[in-house]
Protein backbone atom coordinates (compact mmCIF):
# COMPACT_ATOMS: atom_id res chain seq x y z
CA UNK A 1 138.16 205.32 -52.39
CA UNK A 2 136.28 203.88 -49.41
CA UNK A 3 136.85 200.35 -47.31
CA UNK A 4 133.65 198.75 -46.58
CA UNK A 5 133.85 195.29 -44.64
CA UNK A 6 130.53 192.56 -44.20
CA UNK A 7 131.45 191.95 -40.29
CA UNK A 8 128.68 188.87 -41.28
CA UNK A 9 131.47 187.22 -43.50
CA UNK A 10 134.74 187.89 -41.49
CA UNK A 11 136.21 184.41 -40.34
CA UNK A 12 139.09 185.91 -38.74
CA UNK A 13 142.01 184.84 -41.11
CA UNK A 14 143.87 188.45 -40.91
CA UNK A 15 145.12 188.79 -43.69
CA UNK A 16 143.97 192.11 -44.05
CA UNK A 17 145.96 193.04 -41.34
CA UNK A 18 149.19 191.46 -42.61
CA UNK A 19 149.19 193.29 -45.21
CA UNK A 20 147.33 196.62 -44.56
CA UNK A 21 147.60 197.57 -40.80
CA UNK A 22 147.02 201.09 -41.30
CA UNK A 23 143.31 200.57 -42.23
CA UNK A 24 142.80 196.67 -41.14
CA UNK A 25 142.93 195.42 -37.70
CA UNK A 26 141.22 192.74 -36.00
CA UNK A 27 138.79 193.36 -32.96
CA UNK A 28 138.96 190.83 -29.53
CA UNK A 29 136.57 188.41 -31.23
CA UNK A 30 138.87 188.23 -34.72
CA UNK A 31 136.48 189.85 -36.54
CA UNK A 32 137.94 192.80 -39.31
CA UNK A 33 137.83 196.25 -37.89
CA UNK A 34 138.26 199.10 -40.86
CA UNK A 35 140.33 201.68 -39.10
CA UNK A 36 140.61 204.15 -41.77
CA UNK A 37 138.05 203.44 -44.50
CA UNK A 38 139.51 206.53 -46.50
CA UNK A 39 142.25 205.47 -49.00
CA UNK A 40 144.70 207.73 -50.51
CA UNK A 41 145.64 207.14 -54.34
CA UNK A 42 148.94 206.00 -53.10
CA UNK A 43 148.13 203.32 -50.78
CA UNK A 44 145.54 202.42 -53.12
CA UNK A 45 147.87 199.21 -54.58
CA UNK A 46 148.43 198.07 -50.80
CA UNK A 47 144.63 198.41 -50.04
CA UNK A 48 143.41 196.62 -52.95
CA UNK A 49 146.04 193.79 -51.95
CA UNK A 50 144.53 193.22 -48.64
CA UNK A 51 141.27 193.09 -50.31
CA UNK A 52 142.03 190.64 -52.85
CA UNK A 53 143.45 188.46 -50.04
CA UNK A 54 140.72 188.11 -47.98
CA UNK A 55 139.55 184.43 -48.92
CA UNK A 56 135.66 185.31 -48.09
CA UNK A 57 135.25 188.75 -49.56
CA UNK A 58 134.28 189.72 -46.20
CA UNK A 59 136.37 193.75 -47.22
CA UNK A 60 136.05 195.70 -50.30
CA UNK A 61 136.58 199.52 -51.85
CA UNK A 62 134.58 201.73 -53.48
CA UNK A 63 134.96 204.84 -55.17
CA UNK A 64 133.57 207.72 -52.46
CA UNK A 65 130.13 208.86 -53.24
CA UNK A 66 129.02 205.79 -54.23
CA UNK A 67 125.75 203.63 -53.13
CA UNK A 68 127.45 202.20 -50.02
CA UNK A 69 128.43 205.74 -49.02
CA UNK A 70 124.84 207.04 -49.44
C-alpha cells in the first residue's frame, strides 16, 4: 500500500500525526507531510486509522502500482 495526501485539502488538524507519526507529520505551515508513503501489512490497521480520521480527506492509500503510482 501507498499514502498519497492532497496538500490542496490539508487544514492542519493533525490528526494524522496523532495517530500515525511514523508516516504523518506536519510541515512549519501545518500542512500534512507523508514521511513514509510505503505501508507494511502490519501497520496497515494504524494507517488506515489516520486516514479515516482526517475530517477533509486531505490523505489516503492505495494499493502500489496503482493509477496514482503511475
Amino acid at each position: 500500500m501507498r499514502i498519497h495526501a492532497d496538500i490542496g485539502k490539508c487544514q492542519g488538524y493533525g490528526n494524522c500525526v496523532a495517530i500515525d507519526a511514523k508516516h504523518f507529520d506536519l510541515d512549519d505551515d501545518g500542512m500534512v507531510v507523508v514521511i513514509d508513503d510505503a505501508v507494511a501489512p502490519d501497520e496497515l490497521d494504524t494507517t488506515e486509522e489516520a486516514v479515516r480520521s482526517c475530517p477533509v480527506s486531505a490523505i489516503w492509500t492505495q494499493a502500489a502500482g496503482g493509477p496514482a503510482d503511475e
